[in-house]
Protein backbone atom coordinates (compact mmCIF):
# COMPACT_ATOMS: atom_id res chain seq x y z
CA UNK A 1 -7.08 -42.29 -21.93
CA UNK A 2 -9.32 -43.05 -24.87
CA UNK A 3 -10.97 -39.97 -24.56
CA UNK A 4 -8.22 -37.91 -24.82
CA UNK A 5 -7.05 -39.57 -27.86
CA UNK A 6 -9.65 -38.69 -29.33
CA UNK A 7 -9.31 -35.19 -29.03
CA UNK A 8 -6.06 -35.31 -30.65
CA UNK A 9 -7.14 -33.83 -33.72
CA UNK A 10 -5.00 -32.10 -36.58
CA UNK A 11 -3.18 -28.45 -35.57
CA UNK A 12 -4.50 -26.69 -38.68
CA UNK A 13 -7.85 -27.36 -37.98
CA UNK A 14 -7.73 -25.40 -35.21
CA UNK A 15 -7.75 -21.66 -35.24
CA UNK A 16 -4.83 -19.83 -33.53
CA UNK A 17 -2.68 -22.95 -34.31
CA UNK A 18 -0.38 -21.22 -36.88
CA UNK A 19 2.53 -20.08 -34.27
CA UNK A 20 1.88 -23.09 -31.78
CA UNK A 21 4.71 -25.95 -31.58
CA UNK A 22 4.34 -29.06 -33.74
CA UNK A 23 2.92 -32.44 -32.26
CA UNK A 24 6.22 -34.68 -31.55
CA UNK A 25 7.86 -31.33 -30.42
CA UNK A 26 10.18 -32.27 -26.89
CA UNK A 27 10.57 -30.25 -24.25
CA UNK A 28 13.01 -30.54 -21.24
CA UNK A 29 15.34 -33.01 -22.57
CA UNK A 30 12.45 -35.44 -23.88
CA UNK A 31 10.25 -34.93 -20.53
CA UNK A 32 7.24 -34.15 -21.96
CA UNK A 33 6.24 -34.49 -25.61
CA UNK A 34 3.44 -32.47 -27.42
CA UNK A 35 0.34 -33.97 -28.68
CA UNK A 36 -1.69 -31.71 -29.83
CA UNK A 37 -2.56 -27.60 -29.90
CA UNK A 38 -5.30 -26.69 -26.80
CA UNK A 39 -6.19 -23.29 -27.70
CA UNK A 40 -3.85 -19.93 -27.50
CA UNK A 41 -4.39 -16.49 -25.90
CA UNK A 42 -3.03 -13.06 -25.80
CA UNK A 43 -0.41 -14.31 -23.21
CA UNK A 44 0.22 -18.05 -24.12
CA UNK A 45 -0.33 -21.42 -25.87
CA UNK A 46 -2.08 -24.60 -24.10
CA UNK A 47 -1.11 -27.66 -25.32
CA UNK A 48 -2.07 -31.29 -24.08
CA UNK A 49 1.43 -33.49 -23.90
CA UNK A 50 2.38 -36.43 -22.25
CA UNK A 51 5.82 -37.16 -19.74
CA UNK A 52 8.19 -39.72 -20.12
CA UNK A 53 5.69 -41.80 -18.07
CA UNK A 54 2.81 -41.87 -20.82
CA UNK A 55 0.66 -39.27 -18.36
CA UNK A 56 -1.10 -37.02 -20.19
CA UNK A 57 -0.70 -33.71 -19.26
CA UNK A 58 -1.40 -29.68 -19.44
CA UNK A 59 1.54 -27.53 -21.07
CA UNK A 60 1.21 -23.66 -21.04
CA UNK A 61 3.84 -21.82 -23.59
CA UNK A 62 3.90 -18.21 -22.27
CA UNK A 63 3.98 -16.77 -25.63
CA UNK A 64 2.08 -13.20 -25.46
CA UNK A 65 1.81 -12.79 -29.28
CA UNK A 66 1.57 -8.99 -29.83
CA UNK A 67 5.31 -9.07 -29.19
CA UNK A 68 6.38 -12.32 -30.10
CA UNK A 69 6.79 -14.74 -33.22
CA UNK A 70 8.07 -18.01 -33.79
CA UNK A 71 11.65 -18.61 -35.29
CA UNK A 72 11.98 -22.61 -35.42
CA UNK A 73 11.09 -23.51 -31.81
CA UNK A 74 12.25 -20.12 -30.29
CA UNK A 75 9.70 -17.30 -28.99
CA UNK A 76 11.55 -13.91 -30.24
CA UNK A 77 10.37 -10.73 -30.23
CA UNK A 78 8.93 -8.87 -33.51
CA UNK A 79 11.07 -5.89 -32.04
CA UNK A 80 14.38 -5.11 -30.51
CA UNK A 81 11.98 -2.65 -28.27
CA UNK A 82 10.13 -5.25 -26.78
CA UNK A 83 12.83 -7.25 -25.71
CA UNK A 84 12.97 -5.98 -22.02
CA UNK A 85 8.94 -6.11 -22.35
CA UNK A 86 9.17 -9.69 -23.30
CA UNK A 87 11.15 -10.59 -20.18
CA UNK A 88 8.78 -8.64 -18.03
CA UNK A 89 6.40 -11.13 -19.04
CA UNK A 90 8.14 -14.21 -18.89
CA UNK A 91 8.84 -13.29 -15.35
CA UNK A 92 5.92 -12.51 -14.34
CA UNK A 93 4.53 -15.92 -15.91
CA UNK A 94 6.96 -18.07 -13.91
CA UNK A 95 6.45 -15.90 -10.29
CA UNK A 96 2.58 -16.91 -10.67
CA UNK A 97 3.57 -20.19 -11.73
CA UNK A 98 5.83 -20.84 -8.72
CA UNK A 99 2.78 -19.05 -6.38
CA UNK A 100 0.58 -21.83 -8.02
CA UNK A 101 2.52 -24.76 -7.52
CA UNK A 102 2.05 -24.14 -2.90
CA UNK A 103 -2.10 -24.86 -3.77
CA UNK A 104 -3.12 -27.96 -2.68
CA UNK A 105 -6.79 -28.06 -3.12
CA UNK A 106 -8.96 -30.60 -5.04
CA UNK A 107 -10.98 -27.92 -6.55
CA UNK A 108 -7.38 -26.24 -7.89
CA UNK A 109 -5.66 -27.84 -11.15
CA UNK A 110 -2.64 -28.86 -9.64
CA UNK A 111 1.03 -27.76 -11.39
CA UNK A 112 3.94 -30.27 -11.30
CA UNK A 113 6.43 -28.07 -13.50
CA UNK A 114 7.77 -24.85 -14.40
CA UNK A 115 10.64 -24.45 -17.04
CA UNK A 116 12.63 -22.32 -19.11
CA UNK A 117 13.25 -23.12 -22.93
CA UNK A 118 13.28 -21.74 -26.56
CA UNK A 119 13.34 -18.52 -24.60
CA UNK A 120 10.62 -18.36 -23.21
CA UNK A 121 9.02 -20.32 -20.29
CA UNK A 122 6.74 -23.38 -20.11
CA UNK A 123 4.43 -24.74 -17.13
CA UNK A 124 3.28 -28.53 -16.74
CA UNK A 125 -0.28 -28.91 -14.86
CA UNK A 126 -3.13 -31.54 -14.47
CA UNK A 127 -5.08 -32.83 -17.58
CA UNK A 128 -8.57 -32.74 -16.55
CA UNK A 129 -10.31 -34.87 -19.10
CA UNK A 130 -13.59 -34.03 -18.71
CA UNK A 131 -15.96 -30.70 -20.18
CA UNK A 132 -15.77 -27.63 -19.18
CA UNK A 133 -19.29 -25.59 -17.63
CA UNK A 134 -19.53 -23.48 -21.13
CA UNK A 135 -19.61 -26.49 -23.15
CA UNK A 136 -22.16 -28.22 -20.82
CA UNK A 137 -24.39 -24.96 -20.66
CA UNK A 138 -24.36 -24.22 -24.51
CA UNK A 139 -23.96 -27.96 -26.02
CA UNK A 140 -26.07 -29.42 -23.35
CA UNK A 141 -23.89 -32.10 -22.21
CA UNK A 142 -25.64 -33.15 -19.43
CA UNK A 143 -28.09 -31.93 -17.20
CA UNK A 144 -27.29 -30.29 -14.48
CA UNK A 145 -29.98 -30.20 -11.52
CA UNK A 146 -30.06 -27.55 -9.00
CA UNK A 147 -28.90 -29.65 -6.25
CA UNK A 148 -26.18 -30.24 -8.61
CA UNK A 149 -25.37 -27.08 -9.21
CA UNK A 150 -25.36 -25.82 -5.81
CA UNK A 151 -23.17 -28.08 -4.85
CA UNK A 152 -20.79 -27.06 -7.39
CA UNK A 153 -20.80 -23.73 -5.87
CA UNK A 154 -20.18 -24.88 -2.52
CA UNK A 155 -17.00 -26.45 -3.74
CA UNK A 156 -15.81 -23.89 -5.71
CA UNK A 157 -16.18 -21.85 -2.76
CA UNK A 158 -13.95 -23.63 -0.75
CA UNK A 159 -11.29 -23.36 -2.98
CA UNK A 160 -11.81 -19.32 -3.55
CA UNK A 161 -11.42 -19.59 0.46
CA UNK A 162 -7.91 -21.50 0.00
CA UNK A 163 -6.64 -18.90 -2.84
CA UNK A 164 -8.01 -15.65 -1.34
CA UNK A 165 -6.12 -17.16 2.08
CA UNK A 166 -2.90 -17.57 0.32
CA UNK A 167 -3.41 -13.72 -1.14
CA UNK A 168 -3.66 -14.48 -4.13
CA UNK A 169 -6.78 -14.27 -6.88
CA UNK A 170 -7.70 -15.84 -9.81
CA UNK A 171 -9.19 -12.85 -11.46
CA UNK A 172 -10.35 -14.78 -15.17
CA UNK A 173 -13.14 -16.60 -13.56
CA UNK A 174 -15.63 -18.27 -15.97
CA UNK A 175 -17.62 -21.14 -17.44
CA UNK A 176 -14.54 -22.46 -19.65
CA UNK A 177 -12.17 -21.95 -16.98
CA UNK A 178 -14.10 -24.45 -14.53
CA UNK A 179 -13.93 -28.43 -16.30
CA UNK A 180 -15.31 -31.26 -14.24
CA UNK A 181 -13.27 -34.16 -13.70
CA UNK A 182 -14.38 -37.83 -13.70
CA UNK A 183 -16.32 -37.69 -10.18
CA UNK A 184 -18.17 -34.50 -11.92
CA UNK A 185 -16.34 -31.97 -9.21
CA UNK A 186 -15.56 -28.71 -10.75
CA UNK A 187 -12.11 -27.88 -10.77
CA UNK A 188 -10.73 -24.26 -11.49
CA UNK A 189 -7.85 -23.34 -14.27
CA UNK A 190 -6.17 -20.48 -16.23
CA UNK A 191 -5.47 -18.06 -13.65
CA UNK A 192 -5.56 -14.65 -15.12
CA UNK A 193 -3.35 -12.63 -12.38
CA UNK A 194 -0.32 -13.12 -14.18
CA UNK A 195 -1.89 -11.49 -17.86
CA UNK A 196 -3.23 -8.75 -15.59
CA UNK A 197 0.43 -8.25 -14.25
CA UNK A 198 1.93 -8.33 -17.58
CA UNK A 199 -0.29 -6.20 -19.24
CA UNK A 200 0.05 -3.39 -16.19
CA UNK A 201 3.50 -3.64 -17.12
CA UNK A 202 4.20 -3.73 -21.09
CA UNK A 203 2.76 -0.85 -23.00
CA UNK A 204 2.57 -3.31 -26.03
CA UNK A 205 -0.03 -5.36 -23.88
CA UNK A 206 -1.43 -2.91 -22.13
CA UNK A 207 -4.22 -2.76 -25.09
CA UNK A 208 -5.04 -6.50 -25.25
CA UNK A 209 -7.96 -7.30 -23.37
CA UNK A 210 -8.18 -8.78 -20.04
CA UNK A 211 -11.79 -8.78 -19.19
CA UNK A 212 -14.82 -10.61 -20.02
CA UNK A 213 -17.51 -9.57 -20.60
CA UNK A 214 -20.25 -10.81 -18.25
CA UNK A 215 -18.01 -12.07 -16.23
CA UNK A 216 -16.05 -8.82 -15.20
CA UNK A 217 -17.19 -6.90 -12.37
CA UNK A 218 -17.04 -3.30 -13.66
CA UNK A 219 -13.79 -2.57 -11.74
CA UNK A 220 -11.51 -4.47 -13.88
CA UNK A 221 -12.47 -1.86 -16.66
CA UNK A 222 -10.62 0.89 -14.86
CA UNK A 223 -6.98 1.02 -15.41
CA UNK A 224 -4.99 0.61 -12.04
CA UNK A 225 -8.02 -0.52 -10.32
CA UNK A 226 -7.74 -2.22 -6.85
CA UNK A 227 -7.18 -5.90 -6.48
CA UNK A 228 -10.00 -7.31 -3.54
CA UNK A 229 -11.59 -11.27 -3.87
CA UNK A 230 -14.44 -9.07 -4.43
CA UNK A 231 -13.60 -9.63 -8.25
CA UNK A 232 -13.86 -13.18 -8.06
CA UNK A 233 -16.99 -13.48 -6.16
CA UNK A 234 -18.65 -11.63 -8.99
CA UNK A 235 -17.01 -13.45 -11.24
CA UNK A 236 -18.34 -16.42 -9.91
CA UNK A 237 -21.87 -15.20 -9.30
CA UNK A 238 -21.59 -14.26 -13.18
CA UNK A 239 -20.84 -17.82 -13.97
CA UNK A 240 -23.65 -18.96 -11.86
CA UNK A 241 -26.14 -16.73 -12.96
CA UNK A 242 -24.97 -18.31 -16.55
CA UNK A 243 -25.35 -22.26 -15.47
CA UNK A 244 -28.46 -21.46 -13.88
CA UNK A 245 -30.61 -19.01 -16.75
CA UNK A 246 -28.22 -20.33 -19.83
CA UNK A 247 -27.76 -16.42 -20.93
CA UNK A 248 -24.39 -14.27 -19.48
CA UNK A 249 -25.65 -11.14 -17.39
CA UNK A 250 -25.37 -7.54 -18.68
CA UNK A 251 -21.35 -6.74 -18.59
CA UNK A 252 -20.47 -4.37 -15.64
CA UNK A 253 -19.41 -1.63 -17.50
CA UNK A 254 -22.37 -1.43 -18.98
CA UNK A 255 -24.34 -1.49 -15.79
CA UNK A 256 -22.58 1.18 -14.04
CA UNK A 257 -22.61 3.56 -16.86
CA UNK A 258 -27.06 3.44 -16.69
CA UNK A 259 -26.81 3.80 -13.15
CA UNK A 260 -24.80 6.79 -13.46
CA UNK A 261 -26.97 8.28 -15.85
CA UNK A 262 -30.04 7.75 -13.83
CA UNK A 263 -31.12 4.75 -15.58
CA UNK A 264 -32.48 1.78 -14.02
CA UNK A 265 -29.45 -1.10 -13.35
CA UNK A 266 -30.19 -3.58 -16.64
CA UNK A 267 -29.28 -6.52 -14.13
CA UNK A 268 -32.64 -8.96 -13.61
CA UNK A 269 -32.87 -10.57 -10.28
CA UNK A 270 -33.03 -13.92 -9.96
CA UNK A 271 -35.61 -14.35 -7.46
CA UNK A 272 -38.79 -16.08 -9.39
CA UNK A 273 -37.08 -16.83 -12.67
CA UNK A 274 -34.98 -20.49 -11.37
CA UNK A 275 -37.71 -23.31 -10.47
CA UNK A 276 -36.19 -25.80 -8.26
CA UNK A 277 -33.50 -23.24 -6.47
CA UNK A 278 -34.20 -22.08 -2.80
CA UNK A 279 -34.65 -18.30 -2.42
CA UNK A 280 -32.08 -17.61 -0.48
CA UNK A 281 -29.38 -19.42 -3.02
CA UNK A 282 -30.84 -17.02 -5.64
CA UNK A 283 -30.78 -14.12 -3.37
CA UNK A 284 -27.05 -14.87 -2.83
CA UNK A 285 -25.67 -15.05 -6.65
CA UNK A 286 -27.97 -11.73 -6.82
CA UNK A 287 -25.86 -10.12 -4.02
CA UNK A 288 -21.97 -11.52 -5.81
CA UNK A 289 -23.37 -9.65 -8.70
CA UNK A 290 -24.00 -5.97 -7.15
CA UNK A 291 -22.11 -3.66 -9.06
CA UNK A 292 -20.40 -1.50 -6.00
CA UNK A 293 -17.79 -4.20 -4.36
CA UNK A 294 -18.83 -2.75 -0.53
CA UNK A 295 -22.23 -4.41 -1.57
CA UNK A 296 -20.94 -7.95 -2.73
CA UNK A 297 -20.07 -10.27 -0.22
CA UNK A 298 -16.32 -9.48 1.09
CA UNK A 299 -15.12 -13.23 0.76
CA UNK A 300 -15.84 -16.53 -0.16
CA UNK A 301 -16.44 -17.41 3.20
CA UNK A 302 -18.75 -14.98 3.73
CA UNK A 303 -21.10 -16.51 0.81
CA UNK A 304 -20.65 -20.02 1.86
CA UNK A 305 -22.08 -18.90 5.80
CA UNK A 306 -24.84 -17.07 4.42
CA UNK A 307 -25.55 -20.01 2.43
CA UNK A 308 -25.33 -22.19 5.76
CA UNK A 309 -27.79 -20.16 7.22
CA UNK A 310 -25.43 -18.87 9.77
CA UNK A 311 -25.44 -15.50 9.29
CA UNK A 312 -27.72 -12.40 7.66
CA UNK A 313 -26.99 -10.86 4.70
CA UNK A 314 -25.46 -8.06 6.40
CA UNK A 315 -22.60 -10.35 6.99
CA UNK A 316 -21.08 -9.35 9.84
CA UNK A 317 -20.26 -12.65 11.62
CA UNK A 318 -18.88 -13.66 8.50
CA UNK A 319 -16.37 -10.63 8.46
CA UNK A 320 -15.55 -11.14 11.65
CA UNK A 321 -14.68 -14.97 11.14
CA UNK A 322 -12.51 -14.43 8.00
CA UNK A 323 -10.85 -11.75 9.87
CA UNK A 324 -10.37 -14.16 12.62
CA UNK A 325 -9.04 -16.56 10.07
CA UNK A 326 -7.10 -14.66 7.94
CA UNK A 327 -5.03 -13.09 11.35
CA UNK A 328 -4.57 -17.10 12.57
CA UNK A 329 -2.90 -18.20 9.47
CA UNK A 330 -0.39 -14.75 9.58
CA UNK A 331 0.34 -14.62 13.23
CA UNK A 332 3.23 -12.44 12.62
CA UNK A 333 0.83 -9.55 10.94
CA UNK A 334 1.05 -6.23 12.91
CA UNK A 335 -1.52 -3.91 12.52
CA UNK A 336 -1.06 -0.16 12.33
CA UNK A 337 -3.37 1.48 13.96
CA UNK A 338 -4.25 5.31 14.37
CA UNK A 339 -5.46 7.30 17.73
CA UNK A 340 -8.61 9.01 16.55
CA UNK A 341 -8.76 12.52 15.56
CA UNK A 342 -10.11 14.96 18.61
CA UNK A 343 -13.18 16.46 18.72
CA UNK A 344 -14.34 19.62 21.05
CA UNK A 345 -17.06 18.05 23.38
CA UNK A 346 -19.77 20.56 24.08
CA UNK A 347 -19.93 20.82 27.81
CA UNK A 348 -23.40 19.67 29.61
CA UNK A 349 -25.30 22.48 31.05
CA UNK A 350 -24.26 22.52 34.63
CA UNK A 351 -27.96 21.45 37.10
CA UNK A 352 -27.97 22.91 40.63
CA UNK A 353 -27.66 20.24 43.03
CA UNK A 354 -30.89 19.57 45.04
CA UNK A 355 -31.30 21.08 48.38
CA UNK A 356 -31.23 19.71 51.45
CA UNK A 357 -35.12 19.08 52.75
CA UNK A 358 -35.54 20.35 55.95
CA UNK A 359 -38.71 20.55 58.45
CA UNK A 360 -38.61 24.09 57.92
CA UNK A 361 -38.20 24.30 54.27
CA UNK A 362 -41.06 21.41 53.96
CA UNK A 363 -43.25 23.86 55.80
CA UNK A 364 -42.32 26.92 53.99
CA UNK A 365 -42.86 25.30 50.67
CA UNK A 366 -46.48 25.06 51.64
CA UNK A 367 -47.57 28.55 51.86
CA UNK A 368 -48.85 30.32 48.98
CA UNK A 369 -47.98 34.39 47.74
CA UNK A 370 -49.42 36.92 49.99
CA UNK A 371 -51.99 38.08 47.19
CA UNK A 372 -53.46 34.69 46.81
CA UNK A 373 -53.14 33.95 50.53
CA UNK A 374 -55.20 37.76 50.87
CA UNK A 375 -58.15 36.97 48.38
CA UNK A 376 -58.74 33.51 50.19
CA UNK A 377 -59.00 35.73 53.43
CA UNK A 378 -61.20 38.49 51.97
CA UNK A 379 -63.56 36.24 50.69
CA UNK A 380 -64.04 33.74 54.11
CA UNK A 381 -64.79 37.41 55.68
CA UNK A 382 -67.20 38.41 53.71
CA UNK A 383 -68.84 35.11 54.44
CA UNK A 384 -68.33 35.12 58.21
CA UNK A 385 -69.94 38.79 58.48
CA UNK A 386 -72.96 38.25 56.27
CA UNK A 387 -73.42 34.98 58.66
CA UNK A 388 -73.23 36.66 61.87
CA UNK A 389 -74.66 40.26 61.15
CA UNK A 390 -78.01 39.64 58.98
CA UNK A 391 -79.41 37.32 62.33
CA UNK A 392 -78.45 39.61 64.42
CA UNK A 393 -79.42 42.65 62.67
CA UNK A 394 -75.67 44.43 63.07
CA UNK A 395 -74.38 46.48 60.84
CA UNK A 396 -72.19 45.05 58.27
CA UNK A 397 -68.42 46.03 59.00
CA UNK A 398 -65.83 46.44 56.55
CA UNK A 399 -63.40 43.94 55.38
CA UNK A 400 -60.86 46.68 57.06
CA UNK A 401 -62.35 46.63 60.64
CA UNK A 402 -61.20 42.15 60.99
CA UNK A 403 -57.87 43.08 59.67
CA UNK A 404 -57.68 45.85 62.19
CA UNK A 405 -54.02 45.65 64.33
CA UNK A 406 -53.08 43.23 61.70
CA UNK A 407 -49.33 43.22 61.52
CA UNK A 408 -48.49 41.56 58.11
CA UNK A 409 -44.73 40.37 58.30
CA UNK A 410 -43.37 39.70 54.71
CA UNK A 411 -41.46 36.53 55.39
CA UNK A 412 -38.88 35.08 53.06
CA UNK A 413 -41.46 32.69 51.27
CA UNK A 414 -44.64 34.41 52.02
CA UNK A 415 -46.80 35.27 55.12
CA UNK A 416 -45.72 35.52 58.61
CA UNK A 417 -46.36 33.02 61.49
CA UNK A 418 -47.89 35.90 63.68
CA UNK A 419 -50.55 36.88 60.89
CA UNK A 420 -51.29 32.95 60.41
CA UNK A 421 -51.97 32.34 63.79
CA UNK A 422 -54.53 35.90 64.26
CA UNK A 423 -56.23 34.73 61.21
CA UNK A 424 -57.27 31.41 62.50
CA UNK A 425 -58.44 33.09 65.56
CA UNK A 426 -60.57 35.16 63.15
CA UNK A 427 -62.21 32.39 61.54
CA UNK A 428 -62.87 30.48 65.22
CA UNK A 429 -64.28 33.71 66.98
CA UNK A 430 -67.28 33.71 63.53
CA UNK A 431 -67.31 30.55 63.18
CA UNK A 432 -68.12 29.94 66.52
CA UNK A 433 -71.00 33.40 66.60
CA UNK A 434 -72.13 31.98 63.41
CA UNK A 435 -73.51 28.42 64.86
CA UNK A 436 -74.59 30.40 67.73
CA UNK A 437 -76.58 32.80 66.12
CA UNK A 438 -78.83 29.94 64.66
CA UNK A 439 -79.54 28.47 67.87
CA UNK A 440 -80.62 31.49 69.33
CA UNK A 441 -84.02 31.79 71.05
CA UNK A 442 -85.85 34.42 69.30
């Protein structure tokens, strides 16, 4: 407790103080009893109280000051314009609240309290005594190793798991919205969903700003833009990138406005520039901070696996097992699926089917044209006659006189049986003169 006494300095020392409630100051009929002014926002006031226990505690005043003043102890609106606005917000602050008080996780600050008074409404977490990860990066605090820090990370991915599978985000995820308690575990506060909510719906707040720079993934600069844990995993590689290089990364905005001119993406990689940190951790917070959100992981679970080693950085196991997850814990989910739309499906060219082999096609397929089958002739002739007549001094006879009575029969596939089988004889009869003719006793 000593060390939160001694952060109970004086209000006006402290700047956005002026419109904060006075130390002494009871709320909910003497349950809790300021101590001191926190710090104080576009939407609210943090205080650090105490209940009727002694416990020190977190108060949260929604108060979002471009609307409101303080009248005595009241919040009241600087115009009778804003009034609905003003209730907008309050609402809005106690429905997150409410959301916030289901999350059991010891990485979450935990919220005992929500309550309505001097008009407005008030919330009751967790004091978490120890420094938050901007005051040890920039005042040096302590050091933090890199097994240290990745095991930070771990954590703090277990409990974006637990929010993202309640649907819900945190959306203001940063170095002074991450404190480490007295084991040195980093614990996440401040949610920024309900600001964003607010703001989307008073015009008066619509202005105020809602993004960090650094820490914002470019998306949150466009009005309207989609809500995905996408946001928070850059978010978180942001803060990361911070703890581990002690400098805040070139703001999204800024990063998607030189890629769309053409200009090389201002973002330095990691890889090389963090003695003492694997590759692949580096490689990770480098992938939370691409600027498209299809090229970030898709969850917190997703990160943690690839950090496990169990799956690629495509991530496609990991999808599948948060999808798997994410259907187990809302059995009662129907999907709504549509039939595909129908394409025209070129037909195939249609093949003739093979034909049946027979002995008489087998055959048939072996004989050649009748012009090639009549040179091969012609020329085996010319060889037979030269053979036989020069020995026995005969006259040479023409090609015409062998072929004489020849009946050629054009067949379906080439030449006829009959004019095969009187060839042959041909070619035995000079053969047969041929061999004679050299034996012959001259």
């Amino acid at each position: 407790m000593d060390s939160v006494e001694a952060q109970l300095d004086p209000m006006d020392e402290l700047p956005g103080s002026e419109d904060a409630l006075a130390p002494g100051t009871k709320l909910l009929g003497g349950v809790y009893t300021i101590d001191r002014f926190l710090k104080s926002g576009g939407f609210g006031i943090t205080y650090i109280a105490h209940d009727s226990l002694g416990r020190h505690v977190v108060i949260k005043e929604c108060f979002p000051g471009a609307i409101c003043a303080r009248h005595n102890h009241s919040v009241v609106v600087r115009s009778r314009h804003s009034l609905g606005e003003l209730a907008k917000v309050v609402n809005c602050f106690k429905l997150e609240v409410r959301a916030l008080s289901r999350i059991a996780h010891k990485n979450i600050v935990k919220v005992h309290d929500v309550f309505d008074e001097n008009d407005t409404a008030y919330m009751a977490m967790d004091l978490i005594s120890g420094p938050d990860l901007l005051d040890v990066i920039d005042d040096r605090v302590e050091v933090l190793t890199p097994e240290r820090v990745m095991d930070m990370l771990e954590q703090l991915l277990g409990a974006l798991t637990h929010i993202h599978g309640m649907g819900m985000l945190h959306r203001d995820i940063s170095p002074d919205n991450i404190l480490l308690d007295d084991q040195g575990d980093p614990v996440l506060i401040d949610f920024g969903a309900a600001r964003e909510e607010s703001a989307r719906k008073s015009r008066a707040l619509s202005g105020l700003q809602i993004v960090k720079d650094g820490y914002s993934p470019q998306e949150l600069y466009i009005k309207g833009a989609e809500n995905a844990p996408t946001i928070d995993i850059y978010a978180l590689g942001a803060t990361f990138y911070h703890v581990i290089t002690g400098d805040v990364p070139p703001d999204g905005n800024s990063r998607l406005l030189k890629i769309a001119e053409g200009q090389a993406d201002p973002y330095e990689s990691l890889i090389g520039r963090a003695p003492g940190y694997p590759d692949e951790f580096l490689r990770a917070v480098d992938k939370a901070l691409r600027v498209l959100p299809r090229d970030r992981f898709q969850s917190a679970e997703e990160w943690r696996l690839f950090l496990d080693g169990k799956i690629s950085n495509q991530g496609a196991e990991a999808a599948i097992s948060t999808l798997m997850t994410w259907l187990d814990e809302n059995p009662n989910t129907r999907v709504k699926t549509e039939p595909l739309p129908k394409r025209e499906i070129s037909k195939r060219p249609e093949f003739e089917k093979p034909k049946k082999i027979t002995r008489q096609s087998y055959d048939e397929s072996l004989l050649v044209d009748e012009e090639t089958e009549r040179r091969i002739t012609s020329k085996t002739l010319r060889i037979i006659r030269s053979v036989i007549s020069r020995p026995l001094g005969l006259e040479e006879t023409r090609e015409s006189d062998w072929l004489e009575d020849t009946v050629v029969e054009d067949g379906p596939q080439g030449l006829s049986v009959e004019y095969r089988i009187r060839r042959a004889a041909f070619w035995v009869i000079g053969l047969s003169l041929a061999v004679g003719a050299f034996h012959w006793p001259f």
